[in-house]
PDB file of N, CA and C in Angstrom:
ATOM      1  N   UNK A   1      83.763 120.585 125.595  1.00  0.00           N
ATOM      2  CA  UNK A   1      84.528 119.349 125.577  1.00  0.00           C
ATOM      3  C   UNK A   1      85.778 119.578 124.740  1.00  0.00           C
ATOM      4  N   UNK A   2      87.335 118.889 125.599  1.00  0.00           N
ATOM      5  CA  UNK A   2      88.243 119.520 124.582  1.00  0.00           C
ATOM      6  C   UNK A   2      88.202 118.347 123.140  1.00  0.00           C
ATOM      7  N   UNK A   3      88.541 119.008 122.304  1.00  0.00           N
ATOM      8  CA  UNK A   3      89.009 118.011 121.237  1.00  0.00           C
ATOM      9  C   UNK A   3      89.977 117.013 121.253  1.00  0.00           C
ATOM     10  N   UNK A   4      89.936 115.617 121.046  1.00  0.00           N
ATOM     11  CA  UNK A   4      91.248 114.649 120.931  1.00  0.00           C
ATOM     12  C   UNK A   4      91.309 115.007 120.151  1.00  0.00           C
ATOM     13  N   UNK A   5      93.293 114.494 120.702  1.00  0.00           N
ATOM     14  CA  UNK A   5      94.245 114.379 119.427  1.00  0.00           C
ATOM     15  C   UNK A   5      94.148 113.527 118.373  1.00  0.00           C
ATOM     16  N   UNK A   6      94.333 113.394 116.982  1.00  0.00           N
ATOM     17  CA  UNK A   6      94.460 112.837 116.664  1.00  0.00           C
ATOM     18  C   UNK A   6      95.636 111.553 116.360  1.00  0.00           C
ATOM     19  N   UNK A   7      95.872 110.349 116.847  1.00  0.00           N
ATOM     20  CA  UNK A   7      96.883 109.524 116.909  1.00  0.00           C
ATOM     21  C   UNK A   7      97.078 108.623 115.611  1.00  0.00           C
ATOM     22  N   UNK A   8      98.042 107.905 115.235  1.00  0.00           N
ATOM     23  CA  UNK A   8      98.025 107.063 114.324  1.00  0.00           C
ATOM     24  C   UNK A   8      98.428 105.785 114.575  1.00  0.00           C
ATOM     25  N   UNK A   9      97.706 104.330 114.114  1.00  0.00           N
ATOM     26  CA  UNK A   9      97.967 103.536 114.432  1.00  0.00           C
ATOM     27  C   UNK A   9      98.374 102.789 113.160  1.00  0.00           C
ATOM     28  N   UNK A  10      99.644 101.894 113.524  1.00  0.00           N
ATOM     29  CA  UNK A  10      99.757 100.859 112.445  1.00  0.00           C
ATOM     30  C   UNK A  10      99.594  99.771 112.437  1.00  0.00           C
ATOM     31  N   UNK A  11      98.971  98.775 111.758  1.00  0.00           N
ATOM     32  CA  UNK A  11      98.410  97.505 112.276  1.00  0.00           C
ATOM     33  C   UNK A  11      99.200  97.084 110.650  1.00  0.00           C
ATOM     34  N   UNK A  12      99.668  95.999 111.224  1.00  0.00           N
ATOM     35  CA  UNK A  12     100.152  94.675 109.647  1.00  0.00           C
ATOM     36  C   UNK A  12      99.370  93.615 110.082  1.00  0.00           C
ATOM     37  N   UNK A  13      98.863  93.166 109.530  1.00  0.00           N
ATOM     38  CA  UNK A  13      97.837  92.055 109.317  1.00  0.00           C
ATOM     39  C   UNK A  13      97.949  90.873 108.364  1.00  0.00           C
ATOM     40  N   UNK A  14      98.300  89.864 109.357  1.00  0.00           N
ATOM     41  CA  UNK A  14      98.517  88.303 108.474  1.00  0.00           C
ATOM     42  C   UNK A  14      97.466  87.329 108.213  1.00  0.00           C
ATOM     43  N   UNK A  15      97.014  87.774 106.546  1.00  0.00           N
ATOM     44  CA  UNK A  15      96.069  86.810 105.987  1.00  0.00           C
ATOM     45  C   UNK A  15      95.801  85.376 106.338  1.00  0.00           C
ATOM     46  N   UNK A  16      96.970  85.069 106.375  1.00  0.00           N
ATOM     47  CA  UNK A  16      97.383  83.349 105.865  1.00  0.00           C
ATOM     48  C   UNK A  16      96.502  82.942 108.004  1.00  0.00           C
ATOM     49  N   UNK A  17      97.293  83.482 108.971  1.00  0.00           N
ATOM     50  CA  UNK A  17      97.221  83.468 110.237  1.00  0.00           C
ATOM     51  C   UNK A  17      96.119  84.072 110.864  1.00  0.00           C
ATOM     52  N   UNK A  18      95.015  84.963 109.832  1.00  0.00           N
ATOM     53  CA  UNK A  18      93.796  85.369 110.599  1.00  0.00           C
ATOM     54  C   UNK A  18      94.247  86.638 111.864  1.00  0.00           C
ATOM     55  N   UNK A  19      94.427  87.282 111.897  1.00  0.00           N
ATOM     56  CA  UNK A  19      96.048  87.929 112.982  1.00  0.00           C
ATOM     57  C   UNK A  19      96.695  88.529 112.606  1.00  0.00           C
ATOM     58  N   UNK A  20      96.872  89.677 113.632  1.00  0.00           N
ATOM     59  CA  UNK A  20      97.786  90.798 113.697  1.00  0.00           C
ATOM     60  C   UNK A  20      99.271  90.401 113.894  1.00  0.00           C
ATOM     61  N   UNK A  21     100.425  90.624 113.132  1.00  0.00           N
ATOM     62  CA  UNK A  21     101.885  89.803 113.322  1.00  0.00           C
ATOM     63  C   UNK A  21     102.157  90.320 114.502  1.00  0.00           C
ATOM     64  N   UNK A  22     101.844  91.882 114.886  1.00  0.00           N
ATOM     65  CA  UNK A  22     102.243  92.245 116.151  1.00  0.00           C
ATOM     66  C   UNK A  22     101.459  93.284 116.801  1.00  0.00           C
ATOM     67  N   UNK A  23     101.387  93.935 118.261  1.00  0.00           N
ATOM     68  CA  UNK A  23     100.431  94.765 118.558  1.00  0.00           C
ATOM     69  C   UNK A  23     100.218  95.911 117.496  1.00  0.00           C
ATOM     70  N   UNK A  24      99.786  96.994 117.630  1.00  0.00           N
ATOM     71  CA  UNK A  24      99.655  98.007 116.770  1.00  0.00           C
ATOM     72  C   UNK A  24     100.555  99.331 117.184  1.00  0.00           C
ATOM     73  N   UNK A  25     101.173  99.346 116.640  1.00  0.00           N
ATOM     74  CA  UNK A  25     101.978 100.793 116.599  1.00  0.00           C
ATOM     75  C   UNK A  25     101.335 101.781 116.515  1.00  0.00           C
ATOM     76  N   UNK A  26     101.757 102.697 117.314  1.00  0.00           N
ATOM     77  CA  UNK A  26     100.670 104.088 117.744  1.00  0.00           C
ATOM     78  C   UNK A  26     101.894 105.237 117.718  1.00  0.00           C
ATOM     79  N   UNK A  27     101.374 105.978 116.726  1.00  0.00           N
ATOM     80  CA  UNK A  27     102.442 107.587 116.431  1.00  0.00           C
ATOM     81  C   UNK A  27     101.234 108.519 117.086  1.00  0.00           C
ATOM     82  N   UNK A  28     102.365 109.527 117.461  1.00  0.00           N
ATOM     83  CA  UNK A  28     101.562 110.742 117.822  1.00  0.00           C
ATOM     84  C   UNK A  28     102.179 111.823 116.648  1.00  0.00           C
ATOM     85  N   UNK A  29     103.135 111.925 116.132  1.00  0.00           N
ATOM     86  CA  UNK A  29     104.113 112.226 115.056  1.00  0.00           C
ATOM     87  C   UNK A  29     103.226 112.109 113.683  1.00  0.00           C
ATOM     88  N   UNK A  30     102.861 112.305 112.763  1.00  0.00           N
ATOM     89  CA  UNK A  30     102.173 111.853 111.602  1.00  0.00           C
ATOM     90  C   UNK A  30     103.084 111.432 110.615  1.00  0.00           C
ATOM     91  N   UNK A  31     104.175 112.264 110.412  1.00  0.00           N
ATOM     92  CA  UNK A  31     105.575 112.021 109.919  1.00  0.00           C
ATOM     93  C   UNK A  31     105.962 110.578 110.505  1.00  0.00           C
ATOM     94  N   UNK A  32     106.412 110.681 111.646  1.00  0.00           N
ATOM     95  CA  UNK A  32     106.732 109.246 112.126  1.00  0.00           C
ATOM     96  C   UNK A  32     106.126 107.968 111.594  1.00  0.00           C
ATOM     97  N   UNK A  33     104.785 108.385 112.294  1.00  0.00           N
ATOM     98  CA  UNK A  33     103.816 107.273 111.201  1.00  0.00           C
ATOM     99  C   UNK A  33     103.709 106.781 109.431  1.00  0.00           C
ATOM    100  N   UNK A  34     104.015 107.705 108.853  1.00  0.00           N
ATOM    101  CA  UNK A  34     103.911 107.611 107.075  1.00  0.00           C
ATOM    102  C   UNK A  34     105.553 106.959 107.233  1.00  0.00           C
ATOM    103  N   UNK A  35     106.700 107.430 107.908  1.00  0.00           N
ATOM    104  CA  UNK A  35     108.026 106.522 107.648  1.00  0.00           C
ATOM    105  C   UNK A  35     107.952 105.136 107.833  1.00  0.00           C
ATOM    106  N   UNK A  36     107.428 105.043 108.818  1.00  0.00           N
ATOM    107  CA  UNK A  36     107.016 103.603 109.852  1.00  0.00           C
ATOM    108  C   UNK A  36     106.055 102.946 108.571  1.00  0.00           C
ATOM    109  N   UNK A  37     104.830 103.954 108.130  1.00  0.00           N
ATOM    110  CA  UNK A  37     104.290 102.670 107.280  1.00  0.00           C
ATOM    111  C   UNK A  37     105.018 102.196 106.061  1.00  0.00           C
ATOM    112  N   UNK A  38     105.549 103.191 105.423  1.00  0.00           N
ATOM    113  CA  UNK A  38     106.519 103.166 104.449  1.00  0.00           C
ATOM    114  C   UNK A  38     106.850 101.732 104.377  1.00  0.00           C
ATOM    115  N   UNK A  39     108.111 101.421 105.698  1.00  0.00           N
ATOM    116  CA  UNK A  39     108.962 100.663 105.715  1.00  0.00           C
ATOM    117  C   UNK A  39     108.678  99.591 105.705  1.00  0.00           C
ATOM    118  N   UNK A  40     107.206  99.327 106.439  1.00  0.00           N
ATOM    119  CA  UNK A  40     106.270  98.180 106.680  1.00  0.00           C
ATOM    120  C   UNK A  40     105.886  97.936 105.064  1.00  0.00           C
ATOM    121  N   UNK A  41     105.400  98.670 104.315  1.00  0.00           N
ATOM    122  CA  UNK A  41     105.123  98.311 103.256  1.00  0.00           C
ATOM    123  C   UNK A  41     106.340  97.403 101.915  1.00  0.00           C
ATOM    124  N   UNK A  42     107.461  98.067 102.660  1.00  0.00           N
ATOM    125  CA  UNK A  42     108.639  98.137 101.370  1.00  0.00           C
ATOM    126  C   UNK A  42     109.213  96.252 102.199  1.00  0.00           C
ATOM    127  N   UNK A  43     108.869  96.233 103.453  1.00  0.00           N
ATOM    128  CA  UNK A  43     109.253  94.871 104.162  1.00  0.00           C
ATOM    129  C   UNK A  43     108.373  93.943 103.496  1.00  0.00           C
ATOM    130  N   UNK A  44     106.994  93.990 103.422  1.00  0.00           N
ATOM    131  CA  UNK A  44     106.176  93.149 103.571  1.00  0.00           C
ATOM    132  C   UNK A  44     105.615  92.978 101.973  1.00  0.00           C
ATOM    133  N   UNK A  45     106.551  93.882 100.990  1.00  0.00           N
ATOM    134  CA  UNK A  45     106.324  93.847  99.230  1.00  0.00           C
ATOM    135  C   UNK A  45     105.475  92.869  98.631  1.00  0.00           C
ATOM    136  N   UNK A  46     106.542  91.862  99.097  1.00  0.00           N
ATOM    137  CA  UNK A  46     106.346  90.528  97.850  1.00  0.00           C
ATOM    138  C   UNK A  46     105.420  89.884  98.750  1.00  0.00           C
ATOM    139  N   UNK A  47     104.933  89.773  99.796  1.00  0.00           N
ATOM    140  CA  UNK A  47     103.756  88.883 100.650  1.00  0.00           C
ATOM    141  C   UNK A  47     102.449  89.365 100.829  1.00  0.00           C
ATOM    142  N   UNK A  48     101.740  88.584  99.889  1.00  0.00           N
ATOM    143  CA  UNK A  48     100.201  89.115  99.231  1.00  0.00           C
ATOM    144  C   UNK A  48      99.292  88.809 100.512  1.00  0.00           C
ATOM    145  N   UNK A  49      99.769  87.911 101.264  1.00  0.00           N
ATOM    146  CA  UNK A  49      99.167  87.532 102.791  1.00  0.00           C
ATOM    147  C   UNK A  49      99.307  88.441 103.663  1.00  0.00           C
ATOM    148  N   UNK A  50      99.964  89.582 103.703  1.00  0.00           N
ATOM    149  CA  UNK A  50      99.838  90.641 104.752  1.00  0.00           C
ATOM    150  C   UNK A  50      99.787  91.822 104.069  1.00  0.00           C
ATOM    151  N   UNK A  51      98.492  92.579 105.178  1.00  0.00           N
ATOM    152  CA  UNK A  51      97.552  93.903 104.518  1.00  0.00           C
ATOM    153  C   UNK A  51      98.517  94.734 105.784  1.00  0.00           C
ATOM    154  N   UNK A  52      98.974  96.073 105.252  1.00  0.00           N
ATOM    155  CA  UNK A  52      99.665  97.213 105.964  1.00  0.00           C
ATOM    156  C   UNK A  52      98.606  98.190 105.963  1.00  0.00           C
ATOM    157  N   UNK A  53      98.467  98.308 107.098  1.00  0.00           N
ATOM    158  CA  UNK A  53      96.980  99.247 107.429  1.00  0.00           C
ATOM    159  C   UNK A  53      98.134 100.660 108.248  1.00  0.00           C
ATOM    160  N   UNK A  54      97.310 102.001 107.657  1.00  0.00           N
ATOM    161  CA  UNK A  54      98.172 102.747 108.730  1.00  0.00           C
ATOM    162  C   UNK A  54      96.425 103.709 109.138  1.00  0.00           C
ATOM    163  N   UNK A  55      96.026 104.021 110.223  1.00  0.00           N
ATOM    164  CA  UNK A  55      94.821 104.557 110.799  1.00  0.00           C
ATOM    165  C   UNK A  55      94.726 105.555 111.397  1.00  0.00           C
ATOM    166  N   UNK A  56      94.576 106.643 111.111  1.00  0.00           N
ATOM    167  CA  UNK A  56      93.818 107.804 112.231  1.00  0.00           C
ATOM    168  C   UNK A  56      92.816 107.631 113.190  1.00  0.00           C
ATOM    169  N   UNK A  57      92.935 108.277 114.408  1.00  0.00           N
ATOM    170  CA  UNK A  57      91.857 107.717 115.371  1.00  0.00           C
ATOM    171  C   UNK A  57      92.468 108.342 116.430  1.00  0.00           C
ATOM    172  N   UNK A  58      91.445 109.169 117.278  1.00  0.00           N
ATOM    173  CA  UNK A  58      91.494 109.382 119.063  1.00  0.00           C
ATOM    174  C   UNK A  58      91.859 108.191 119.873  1.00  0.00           C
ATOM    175  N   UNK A  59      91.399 107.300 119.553  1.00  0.00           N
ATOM    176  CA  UNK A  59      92.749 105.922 120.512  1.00  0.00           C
ATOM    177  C   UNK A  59      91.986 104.789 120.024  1.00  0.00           C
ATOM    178  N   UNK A  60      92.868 103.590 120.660  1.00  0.00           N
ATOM    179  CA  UNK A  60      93.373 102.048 119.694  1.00  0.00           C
ATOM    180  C   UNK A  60      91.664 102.188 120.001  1.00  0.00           C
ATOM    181  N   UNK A  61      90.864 102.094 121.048  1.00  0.00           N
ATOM    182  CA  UNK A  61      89.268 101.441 121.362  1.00  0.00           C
ATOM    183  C   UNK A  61      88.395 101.920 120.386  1.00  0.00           C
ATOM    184  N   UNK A  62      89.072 103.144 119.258  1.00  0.00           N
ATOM    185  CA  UNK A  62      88.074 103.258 118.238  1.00  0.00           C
ATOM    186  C   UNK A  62      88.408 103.102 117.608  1.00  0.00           C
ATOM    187  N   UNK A  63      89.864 102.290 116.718  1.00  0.00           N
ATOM    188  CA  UNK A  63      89.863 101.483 116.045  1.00  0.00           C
ATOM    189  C   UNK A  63      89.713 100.187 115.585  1.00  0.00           C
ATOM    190  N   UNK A  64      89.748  99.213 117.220  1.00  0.00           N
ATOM    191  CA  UNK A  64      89.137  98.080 117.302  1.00  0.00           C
ATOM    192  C   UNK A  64      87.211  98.387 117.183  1.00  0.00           C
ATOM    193  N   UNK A  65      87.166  99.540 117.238  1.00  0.00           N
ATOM    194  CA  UNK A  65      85.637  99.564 117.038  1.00  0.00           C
ATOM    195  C   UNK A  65      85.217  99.609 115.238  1.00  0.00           C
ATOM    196  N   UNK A  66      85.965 100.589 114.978  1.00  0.00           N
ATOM    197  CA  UNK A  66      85.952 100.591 113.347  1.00  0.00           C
ATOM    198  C   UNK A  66      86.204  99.830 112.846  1.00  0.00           C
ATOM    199  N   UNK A  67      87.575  99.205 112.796  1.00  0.00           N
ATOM    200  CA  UNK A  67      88.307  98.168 111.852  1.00  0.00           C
ATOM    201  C   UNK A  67      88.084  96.985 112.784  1.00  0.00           C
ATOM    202  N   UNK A  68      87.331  96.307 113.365  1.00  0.00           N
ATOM    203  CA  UNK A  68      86.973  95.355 114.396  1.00  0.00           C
ATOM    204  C   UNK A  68      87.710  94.055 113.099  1.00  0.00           C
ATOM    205  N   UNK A  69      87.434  93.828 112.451  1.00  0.00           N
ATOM    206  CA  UNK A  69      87.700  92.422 111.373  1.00  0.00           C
ATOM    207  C   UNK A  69      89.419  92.515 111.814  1.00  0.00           C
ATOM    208  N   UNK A  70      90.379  93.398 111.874  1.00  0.00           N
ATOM    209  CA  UNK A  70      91.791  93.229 112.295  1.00  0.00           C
ATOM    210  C   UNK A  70      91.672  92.575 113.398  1.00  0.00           C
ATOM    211  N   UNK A  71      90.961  92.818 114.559  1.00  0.00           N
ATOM    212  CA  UNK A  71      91.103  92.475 115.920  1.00  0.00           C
ATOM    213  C   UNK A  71      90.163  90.556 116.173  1.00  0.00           C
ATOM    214  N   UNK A  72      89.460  90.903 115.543  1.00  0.00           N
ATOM    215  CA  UNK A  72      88.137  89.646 116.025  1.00  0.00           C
ATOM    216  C   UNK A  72      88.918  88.161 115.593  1.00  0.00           C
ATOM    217  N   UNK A  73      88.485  87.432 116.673  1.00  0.00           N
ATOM    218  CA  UNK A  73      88.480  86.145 116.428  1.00  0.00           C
ATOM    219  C   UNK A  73      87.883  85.378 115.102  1.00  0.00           C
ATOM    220  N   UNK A  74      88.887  85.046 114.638  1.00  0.00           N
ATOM    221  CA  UNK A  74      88.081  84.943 113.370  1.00  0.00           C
ATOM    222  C   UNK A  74      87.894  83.214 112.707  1.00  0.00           C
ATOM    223  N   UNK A  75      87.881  81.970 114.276  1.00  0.00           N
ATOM    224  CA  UNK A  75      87.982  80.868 113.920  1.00  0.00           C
ATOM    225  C   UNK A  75      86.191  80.834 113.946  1.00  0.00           C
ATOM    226  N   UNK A  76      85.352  81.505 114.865  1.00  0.00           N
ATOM    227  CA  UNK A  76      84.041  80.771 114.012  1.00  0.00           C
ATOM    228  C   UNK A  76      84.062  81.171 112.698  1.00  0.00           C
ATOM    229  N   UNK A  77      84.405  82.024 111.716  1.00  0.00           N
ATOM    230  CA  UNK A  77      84.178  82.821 110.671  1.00  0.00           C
ATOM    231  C   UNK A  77      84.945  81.062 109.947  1.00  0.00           C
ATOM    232  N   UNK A  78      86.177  80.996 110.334  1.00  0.00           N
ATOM    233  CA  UNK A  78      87.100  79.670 109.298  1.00  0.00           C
ATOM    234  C   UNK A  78      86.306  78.108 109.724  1.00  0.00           C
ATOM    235  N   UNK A  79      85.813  78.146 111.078  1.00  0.00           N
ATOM    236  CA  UNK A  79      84.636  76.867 111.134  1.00  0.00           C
ATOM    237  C   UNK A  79      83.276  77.455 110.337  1.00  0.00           C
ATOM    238  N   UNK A  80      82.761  78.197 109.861  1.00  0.00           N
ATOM    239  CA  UNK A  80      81.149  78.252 108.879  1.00  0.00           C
ATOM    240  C   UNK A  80      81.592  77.991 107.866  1.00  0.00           C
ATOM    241  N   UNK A  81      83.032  78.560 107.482  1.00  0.00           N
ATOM    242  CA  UNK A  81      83.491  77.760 106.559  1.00  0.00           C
ATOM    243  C   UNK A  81      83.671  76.460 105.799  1.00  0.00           C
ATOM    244  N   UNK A  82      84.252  76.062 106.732  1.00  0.00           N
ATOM    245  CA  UNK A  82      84.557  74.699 106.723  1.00  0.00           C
ATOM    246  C   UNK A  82      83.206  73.844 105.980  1.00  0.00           C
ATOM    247  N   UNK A  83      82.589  74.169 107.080  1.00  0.00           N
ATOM    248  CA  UNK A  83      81.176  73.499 107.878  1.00  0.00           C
ATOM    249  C   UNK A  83      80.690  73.308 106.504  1.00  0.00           C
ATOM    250  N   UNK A  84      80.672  74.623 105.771  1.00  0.00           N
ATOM    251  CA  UNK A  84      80.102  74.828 104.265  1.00  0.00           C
ATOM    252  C   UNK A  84      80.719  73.794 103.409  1.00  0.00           C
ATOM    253  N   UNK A  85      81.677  74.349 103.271  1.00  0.00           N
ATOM    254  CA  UNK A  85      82.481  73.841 101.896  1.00  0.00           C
ATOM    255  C   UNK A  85      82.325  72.080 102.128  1.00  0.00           C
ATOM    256  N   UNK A  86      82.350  71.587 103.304  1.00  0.00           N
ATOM    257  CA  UNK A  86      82.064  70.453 103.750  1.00  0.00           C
ATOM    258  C   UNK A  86      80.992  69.880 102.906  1.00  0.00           C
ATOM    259  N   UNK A  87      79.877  70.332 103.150  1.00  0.00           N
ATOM    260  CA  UNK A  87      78.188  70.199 102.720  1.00  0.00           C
ATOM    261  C   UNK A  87      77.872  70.444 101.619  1.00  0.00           C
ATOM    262  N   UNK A  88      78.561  71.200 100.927  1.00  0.00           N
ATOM    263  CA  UNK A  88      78.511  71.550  99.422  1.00  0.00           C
ATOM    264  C   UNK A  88      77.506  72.951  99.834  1.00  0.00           C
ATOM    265  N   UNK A  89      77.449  73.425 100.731  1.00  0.00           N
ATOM    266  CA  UNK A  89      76.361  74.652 100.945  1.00  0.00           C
ATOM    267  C   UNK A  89      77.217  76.179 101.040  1.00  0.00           C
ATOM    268  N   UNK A  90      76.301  76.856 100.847  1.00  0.00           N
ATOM    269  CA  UNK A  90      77.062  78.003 100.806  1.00  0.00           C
ATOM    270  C   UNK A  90      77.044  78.904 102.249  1.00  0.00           C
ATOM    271  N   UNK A  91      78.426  79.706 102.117  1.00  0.00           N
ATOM    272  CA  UNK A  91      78.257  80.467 103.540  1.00  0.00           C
ATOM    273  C   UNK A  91      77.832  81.429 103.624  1.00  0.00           C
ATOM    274  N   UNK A  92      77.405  81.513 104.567  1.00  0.00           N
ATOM    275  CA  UNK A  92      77.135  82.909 104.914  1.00  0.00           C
ATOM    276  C   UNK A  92      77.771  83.882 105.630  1.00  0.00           C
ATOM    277  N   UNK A  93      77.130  85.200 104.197  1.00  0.00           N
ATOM    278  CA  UNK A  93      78.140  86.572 104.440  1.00  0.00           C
ATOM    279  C   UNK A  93      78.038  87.357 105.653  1.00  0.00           C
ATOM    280  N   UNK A  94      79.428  87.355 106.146  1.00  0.00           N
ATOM    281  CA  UNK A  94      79.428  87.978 107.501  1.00  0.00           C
ATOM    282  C   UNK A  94      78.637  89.561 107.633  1.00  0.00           C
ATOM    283  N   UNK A  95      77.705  89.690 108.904  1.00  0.00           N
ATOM    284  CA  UNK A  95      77.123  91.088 108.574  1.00  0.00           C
ATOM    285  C   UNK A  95      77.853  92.372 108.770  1.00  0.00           C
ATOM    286  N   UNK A  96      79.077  91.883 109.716  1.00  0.00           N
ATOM    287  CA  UNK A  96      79.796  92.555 109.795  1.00  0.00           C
ATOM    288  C   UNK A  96      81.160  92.313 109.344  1.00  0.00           C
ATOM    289  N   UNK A  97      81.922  93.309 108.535  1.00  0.00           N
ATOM    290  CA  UNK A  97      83.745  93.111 108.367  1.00  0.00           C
ATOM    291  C   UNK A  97      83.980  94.064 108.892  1.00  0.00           C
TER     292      UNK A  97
END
């Protein structure tokens, strides 16, 4: 079996919005990728609400498999919430992030 390449993906991720600001940027370059995250990082400084993720991975389907919490719907996660804090009860910890 040949070996994949290894690719790099960049994902910025908005706290506040639950959500990716935009698809994920994919280098084949590794260089390319560390400039690219760089810049993302030096943009996004002062905003404690967005996480700059940069990822290694044979392609995006095993990083939505790994890092699944970037990708997933995450309004039942903000309704158990709710639901909780509502009731005075506590939530429960997701089994998966």
């Amino acid at each position: 079996m040949p070996a994949r390449r290894l690719r790099h993906f960049l994902l910025i991720f908005d706290h506040k919005r639950d959500r990716l600001r935009d698809p994920p940027l994919q280098f084949d370059d590794p260089t390319e990728a560390v400039e690219a995250y760089a810049q993302a990082e030096r943009t996004y400084d002062q905003d404690d609400a967005v996480e700059v993720v940069l990822i290694g991975s044979d392609s995006i389907a095993t990083v939505q498999r790994t890092h699944a919490n970037y990708f997933a719907d995450r309004a039942f996660e903000r309704w158990v919430t709710s639901v909780s804090s509502s009731t005075g009860a506590d939530a429960p910890t997701p089994a998966l992030q």
